[in-house]
N, C-alpha and C. Protein backbone atom coordinates (compact mmCIF):
# COMPACT_ATOMS: atom_id res chain seq x y z
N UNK A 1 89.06 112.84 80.63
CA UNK A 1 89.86 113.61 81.55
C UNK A 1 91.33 113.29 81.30
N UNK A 2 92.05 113.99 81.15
CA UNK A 2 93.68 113.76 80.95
C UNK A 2 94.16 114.49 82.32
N UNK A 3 95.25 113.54 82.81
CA UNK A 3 96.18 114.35 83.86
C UNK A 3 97.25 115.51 83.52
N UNK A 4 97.17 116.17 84.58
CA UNK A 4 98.22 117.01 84.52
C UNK A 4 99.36 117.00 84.39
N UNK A 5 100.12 117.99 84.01
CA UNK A 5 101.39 117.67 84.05
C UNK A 5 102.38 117.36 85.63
N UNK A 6 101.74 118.17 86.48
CA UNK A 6 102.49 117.35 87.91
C UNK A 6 101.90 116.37 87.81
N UNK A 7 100.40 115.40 87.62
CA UNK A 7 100.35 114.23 87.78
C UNK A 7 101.54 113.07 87.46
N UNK A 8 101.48 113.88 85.79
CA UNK A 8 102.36 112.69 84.81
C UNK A 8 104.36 113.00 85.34
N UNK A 9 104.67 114.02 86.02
CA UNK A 9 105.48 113.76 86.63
C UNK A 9 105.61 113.21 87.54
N UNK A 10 104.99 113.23 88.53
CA UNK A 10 104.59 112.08 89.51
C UNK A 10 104.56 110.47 89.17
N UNK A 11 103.88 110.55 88.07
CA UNK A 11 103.83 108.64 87.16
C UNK A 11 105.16 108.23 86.78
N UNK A 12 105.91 109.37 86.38
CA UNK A 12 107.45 109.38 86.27
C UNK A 12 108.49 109.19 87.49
N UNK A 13 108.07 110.04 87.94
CA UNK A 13 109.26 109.87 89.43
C UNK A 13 109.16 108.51 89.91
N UNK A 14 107.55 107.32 90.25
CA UNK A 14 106.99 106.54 90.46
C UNK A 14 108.18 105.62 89.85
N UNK A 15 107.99 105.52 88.43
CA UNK A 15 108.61 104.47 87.43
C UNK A 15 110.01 105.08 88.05
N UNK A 16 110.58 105.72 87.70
CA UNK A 16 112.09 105.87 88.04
C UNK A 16 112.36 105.52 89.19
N UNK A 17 111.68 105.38 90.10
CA UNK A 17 112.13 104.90 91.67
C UNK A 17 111.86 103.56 91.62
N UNK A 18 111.29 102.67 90.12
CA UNK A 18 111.03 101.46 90.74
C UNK A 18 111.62 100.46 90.11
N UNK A 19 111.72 98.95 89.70
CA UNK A 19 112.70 98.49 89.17
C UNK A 19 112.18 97.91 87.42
N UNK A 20 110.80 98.48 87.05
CA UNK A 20 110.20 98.39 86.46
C UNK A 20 111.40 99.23 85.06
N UNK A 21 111.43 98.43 83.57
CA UNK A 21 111.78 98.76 82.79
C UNK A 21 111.36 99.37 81.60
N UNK A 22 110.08 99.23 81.27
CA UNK A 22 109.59 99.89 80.46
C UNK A 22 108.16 99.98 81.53
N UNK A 23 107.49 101.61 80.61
CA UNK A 23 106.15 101.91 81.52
C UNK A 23 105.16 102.59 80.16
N UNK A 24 104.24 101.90 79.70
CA UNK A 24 103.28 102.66 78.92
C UNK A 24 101.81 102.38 79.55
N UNK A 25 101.44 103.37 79.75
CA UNK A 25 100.80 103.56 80.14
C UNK A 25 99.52 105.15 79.48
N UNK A 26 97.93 104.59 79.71
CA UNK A 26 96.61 105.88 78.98
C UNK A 26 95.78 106.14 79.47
N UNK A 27 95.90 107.47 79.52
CA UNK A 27 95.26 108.16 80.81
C UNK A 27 94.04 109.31 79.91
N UNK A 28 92.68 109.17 79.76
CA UNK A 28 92.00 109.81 78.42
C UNK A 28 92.72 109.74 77.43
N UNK A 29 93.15 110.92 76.60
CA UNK A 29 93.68 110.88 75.33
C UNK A 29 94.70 111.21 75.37
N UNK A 30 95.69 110.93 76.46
CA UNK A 30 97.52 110.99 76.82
C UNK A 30 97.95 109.85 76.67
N UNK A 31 98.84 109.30 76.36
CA UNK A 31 99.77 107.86 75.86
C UNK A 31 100.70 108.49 76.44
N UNK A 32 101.61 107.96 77.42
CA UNK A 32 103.03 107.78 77.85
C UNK A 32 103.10 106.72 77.90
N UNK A 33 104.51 106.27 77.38
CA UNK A 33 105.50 105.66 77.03
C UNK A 33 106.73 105.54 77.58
N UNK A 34 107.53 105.35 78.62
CA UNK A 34 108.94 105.43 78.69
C UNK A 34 109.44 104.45 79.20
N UNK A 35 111.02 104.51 78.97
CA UNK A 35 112.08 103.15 78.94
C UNK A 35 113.35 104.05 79.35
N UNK A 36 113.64 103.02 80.58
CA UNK A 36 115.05 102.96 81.25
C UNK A 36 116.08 102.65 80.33
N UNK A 37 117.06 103.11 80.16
CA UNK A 37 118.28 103.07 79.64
C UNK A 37 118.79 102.91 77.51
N UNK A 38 117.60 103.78 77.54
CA UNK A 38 117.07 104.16 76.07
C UNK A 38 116.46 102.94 75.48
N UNK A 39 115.72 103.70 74.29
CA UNK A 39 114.75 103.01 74.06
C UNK A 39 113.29 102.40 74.12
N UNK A 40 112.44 102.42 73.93
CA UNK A 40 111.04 101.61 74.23
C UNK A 40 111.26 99.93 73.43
N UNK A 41 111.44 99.44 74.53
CA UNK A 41 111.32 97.93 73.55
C UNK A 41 109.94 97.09 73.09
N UNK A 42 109.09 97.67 73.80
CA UNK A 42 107.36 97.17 73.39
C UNK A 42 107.03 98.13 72.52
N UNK A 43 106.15 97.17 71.86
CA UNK A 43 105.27 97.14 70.58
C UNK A 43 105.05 99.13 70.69
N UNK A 44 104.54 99.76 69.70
CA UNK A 44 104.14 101.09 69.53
C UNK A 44 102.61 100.70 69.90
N UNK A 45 101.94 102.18 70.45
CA UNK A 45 100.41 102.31 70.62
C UNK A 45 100.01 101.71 69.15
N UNK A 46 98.72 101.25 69.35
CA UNK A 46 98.13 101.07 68.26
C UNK A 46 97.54 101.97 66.80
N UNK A 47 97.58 102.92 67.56
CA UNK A 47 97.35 103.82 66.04
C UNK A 47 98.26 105.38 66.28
N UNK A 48 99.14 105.29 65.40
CA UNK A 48 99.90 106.11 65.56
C UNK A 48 99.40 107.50 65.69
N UNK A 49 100.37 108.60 66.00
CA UNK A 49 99.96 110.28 66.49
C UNK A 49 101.47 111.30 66.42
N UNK A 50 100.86 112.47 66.52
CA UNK A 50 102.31 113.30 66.41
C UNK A 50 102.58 112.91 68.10
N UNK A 51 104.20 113.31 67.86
CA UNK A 51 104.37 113.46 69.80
C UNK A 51 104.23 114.64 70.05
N UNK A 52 103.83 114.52 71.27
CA UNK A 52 103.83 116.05 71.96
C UNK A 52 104.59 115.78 73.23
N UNK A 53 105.74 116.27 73.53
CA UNK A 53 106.26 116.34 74.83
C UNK A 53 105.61 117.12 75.89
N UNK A 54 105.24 116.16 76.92
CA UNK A 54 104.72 116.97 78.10
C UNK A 54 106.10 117.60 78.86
N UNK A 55 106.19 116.41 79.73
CA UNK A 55 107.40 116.41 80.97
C UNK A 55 108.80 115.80 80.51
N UNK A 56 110.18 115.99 80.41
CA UNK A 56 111.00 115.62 79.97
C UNK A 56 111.10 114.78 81.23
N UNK A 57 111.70 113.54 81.17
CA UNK A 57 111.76 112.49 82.64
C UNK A 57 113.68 112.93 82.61
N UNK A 58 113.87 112.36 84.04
CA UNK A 58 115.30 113.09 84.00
C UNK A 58 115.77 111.48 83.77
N UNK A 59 117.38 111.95 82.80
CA UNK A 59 118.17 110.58 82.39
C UNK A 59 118.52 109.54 83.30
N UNK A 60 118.46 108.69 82.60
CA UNK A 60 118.59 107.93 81.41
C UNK A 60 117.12 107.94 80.82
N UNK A 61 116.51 107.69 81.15
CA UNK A 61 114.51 107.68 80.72
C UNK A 61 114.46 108.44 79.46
N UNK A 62 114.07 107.12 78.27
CA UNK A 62 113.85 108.43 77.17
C UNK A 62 111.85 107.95 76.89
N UNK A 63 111.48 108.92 76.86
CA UNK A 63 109.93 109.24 76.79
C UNK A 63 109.30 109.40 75.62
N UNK A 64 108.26 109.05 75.36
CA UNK A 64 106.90 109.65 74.63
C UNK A 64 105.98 109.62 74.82
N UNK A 65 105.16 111.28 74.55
CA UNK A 65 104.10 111.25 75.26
C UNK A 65 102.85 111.73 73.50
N UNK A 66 101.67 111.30 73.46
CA UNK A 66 101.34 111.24 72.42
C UNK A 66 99.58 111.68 72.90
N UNK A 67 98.74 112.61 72.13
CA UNK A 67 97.87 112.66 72.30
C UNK A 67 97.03 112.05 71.20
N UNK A 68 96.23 111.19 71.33
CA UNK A 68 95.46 110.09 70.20
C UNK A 68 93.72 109.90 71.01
N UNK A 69 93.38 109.49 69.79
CA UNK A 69 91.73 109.09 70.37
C UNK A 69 92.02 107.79 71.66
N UNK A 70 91.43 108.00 72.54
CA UNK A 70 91.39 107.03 73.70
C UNK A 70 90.95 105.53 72.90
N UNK A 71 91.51 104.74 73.70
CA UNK A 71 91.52 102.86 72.94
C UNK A 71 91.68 102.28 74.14
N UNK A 72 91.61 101.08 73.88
CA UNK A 72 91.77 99.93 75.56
C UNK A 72 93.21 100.23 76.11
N UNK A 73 93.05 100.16 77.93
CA UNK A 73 94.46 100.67 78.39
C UNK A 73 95.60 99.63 78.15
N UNK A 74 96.71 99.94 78.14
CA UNK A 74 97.81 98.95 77.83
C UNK A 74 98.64 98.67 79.43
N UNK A 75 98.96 97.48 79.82
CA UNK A 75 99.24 97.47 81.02
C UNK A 75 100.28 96.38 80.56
N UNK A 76 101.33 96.45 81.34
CA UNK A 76 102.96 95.79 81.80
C UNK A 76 102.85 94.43 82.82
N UNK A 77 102.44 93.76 82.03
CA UNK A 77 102.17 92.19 83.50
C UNK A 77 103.24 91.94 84.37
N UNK A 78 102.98 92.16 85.85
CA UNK A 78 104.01 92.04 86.45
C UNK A 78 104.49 90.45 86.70
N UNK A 79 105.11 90.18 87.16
CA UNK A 79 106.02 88.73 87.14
C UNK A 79 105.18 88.05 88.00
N UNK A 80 104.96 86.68 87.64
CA UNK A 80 103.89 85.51 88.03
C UNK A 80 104.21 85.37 89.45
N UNK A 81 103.40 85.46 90.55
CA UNK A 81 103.87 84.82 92.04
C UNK A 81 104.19 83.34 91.80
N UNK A 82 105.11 82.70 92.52
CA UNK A 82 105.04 81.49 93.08
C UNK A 82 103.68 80.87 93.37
N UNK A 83 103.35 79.31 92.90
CA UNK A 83 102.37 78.70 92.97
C UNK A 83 102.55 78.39 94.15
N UNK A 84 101.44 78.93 95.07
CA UNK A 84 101.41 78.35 96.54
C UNK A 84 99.31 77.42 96.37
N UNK A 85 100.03 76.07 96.80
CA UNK A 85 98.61 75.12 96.40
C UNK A 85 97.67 75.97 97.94
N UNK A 86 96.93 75.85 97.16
CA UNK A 86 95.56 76.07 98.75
C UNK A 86 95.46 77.37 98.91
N UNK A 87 96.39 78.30 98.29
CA UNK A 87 96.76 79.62 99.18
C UNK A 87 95.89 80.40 98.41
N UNK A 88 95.37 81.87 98.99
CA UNK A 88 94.44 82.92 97.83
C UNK A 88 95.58 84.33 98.16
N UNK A 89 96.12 84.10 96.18
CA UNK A 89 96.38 85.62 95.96
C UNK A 89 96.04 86.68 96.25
N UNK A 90 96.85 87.73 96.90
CA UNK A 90 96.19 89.17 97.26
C UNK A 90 97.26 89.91 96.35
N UNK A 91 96.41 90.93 94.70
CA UNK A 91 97.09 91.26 94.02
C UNK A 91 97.02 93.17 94.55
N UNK A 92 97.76 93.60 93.55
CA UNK A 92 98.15 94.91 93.99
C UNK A 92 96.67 95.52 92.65
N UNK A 93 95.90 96.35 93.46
CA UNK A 93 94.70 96.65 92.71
C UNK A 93 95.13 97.87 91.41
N UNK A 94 96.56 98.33 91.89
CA UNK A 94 96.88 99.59 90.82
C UNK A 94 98.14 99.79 91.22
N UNK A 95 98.99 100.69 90.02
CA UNK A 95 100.28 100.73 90.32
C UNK A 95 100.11 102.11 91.57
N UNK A 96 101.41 101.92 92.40
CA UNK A 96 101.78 102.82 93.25
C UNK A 96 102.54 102.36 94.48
N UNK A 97 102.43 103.23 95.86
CA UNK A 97 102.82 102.82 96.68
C UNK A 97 102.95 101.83 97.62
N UNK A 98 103.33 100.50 97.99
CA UNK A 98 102.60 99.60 98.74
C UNK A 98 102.97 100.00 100.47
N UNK A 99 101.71 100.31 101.18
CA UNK A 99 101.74 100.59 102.62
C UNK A 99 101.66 99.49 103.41
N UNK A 100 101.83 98.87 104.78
CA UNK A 100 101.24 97.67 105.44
C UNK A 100 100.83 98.25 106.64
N UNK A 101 100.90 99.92 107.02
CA UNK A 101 100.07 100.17 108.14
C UNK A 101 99.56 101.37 107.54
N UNK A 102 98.42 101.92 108.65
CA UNK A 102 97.06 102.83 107.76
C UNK A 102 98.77 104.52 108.43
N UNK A 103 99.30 104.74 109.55
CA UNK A 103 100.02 105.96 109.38
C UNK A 103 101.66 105.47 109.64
N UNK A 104 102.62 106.09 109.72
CA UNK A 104 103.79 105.51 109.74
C UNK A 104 104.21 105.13 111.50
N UNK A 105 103.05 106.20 112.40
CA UNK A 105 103.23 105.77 114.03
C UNK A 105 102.81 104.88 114.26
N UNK A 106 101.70 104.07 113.44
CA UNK A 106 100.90 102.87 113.87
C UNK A 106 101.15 101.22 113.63
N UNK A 107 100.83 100.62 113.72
CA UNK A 107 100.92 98.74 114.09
C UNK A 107 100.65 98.83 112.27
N UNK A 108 100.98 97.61 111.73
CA UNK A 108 100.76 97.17 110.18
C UNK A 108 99.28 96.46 110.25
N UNK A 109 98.52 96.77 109.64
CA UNK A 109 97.26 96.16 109.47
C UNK A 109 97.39 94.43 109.91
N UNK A 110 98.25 93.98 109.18
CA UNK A 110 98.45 92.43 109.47
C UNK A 110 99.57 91.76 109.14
N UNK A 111 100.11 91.01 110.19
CA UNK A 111 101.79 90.31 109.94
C UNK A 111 101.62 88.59 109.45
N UNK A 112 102.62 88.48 109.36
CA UNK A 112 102.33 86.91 108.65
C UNK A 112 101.63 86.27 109.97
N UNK A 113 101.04 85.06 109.80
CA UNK A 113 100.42 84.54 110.95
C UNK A 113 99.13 85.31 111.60
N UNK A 114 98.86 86.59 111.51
CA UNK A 114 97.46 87.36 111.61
C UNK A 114 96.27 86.64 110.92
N UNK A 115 95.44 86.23 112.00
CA UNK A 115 94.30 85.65 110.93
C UNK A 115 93.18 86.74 110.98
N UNK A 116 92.11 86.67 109.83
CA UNK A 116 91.52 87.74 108.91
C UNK A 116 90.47 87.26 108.50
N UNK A 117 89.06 88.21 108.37
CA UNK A 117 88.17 87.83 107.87
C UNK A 117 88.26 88.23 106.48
N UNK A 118 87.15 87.74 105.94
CA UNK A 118 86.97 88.61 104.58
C UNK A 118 86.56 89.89 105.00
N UNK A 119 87.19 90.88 104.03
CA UNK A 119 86.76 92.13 103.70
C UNK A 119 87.60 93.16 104.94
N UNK A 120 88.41 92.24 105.93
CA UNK A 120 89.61 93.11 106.65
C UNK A 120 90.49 93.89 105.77
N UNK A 121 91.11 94.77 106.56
CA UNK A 121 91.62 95.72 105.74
C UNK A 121 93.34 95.43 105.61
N UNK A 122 94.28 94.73 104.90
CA UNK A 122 95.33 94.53 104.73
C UNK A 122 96.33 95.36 104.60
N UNK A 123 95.87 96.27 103.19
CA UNK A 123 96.91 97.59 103.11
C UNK A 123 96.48 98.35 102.36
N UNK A 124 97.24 99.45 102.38
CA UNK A 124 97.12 100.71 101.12
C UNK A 124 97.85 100.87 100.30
N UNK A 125 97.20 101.00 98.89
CA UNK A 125 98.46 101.45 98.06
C UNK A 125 98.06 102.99 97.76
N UNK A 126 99.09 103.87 98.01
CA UNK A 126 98.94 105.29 97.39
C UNK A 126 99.40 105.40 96.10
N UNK A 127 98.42 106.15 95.35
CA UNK A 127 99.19 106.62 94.14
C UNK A 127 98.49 107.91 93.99
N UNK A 128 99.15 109.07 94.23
CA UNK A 128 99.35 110.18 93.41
C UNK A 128 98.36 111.17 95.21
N UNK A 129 98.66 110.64 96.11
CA UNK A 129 97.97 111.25 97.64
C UNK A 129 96.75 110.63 97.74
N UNK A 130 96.69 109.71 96.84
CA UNK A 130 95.07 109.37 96.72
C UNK A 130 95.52 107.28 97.52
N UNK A 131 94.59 107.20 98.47
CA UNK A 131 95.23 106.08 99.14
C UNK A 131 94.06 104.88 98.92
N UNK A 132 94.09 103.76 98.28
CA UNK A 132 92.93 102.90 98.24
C UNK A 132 93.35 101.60 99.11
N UNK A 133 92.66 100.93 99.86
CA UNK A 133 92.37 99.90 100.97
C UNK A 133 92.27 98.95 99.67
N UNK A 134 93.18 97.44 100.38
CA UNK A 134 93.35 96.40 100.23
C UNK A 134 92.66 95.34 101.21
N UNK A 135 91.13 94.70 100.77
CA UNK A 135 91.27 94.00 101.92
C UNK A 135 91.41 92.27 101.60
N UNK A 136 91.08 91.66 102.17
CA UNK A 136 91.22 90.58 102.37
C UNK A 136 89.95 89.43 101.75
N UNK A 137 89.96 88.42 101.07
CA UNK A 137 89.30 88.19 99.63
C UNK A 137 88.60 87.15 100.56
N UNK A 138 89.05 86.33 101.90
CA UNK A 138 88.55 85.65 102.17
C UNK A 138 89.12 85.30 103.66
N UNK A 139 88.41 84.33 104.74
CA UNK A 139 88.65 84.16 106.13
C UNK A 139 90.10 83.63 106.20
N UNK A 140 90.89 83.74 107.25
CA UNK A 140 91.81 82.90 106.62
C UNK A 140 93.30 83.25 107.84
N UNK A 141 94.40 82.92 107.67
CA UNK A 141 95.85 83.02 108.05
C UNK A 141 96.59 84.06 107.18
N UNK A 142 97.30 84.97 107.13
CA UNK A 142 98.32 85.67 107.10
C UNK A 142 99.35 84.72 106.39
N UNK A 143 99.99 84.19 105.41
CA UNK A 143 100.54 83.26 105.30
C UNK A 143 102.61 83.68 104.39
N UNK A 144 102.03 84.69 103.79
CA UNK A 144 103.42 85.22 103.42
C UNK A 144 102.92 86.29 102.87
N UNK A 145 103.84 87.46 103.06
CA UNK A 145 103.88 88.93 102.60
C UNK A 145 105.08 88.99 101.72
N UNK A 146 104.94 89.17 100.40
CA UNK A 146 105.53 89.46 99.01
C UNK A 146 106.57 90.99 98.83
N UNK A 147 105.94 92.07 99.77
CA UNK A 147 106.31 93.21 99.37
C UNK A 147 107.00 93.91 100.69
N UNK A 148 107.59 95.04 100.33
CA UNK A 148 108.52 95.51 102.18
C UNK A 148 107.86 96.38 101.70
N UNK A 149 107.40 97.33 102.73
CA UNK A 149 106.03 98.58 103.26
C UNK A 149 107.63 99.67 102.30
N UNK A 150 106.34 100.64 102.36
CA UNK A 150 106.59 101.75 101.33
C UNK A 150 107.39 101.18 99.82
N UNK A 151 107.05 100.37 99.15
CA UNK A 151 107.62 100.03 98.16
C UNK A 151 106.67 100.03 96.68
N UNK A 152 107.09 100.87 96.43
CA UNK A 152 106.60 100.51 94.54
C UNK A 152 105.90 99.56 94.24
N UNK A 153 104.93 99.55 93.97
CA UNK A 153 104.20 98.12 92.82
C UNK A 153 103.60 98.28 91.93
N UNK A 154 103.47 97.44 91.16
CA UNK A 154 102.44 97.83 89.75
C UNK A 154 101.55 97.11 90.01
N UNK A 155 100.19 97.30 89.02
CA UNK A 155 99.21 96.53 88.69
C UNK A 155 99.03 95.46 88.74
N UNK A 156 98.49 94.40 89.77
CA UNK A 156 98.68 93.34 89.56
C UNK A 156 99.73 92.41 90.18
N UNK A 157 100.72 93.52 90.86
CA UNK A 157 101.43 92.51 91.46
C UNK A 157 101.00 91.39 92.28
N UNK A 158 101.91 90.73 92.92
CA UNK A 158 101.31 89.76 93.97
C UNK A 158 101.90 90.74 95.33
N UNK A 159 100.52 91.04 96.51
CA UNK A 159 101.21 91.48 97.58
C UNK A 159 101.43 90.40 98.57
N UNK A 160 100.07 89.12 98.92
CA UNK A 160 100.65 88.36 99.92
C UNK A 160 99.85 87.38 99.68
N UNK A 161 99.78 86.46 100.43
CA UNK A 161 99.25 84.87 100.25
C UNK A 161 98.47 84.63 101.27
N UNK A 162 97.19 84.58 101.46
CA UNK A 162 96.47 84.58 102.67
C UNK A 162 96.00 82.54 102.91
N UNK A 163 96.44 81.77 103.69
CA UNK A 163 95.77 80.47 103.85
C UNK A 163 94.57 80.20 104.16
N UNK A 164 93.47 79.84 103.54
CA UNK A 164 92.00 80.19 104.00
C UNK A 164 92.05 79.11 105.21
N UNK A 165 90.66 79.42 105.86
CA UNK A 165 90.50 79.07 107.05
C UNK A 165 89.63 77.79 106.47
């Protein structure tokens, strides 16, 4: 399945709103590629292809978008959390939006100091209208929140630090 072209503008607008510098990213047999303030400074896909321009991203963003046989996805490691001893990581399951309440009239799922079972529901990240639940890995304290609600994240980020019980 390859996305559309409003999708992959959407993956664009995403990266341009966030502080993220380079974004490659494979979606079936689509490769995008793009870099803030010219350039791609990471490695090329692994087996080269003609380009095909989908979506031009608006400047500075210079792009490539490449259709090739599908290969393992390539992902951008986001920056290591702080070692907190005792504490259990709550990472960001996919890039997109980070939410901390389920509508914008309502209470945040959980504030620092909120204690939580496993499998409570922490947050949402939206990406693309499509909203997936974050919950909670284990019993525990609320112990620090990493991210401010409606904010960008990628894959993997760190969203918060839960103190088990």
């Amino acid at each position: 399945m390859s996305p559309s072209i409003e999708e992959i503008k959407e993956v664009l607008a995403i990266f341009l709103d966030s502080e993220l510098q380079d974004l490659r990213l494979e979606i079936g047999n689509v490769r995008l590629a793009v870099a803030k303030g010219g350039g791609l400074s990471t490695q090329p896909f692994s087996s080269p292809a003609p380009n095909h321009p989908i979506a031009p991203p608006p400047a500075p963003a210079t792009a490539a978008v490449t259709q090739a046989p599908a290969a393992s996805p390539v992902a951008i490691a986001p920056a290591p959390a702080p070692v907190r001893e005792g504490w259990v990581l709550v990472n960001s399951p996919s890039i997109g939006t980070f939410y901390r309440r389920p509508a914008p009239d309502q209470q945040p799922f959980v504030q620092i100091d909120s204690q939580v079972n496993a499998n409570d529901p922490l947050c949402l990240i939206e990406v693309m209208k499509m909203f997936t639940g974050v919950s909670a890995p284990c019993t525990g304290r609320i112990a620090e929140i990493l991210i401010a609600d409606a904010t960008v994240v990628e894959y993997g980020q760190p969203l918060m630090y839960i103190e088990p019980a």
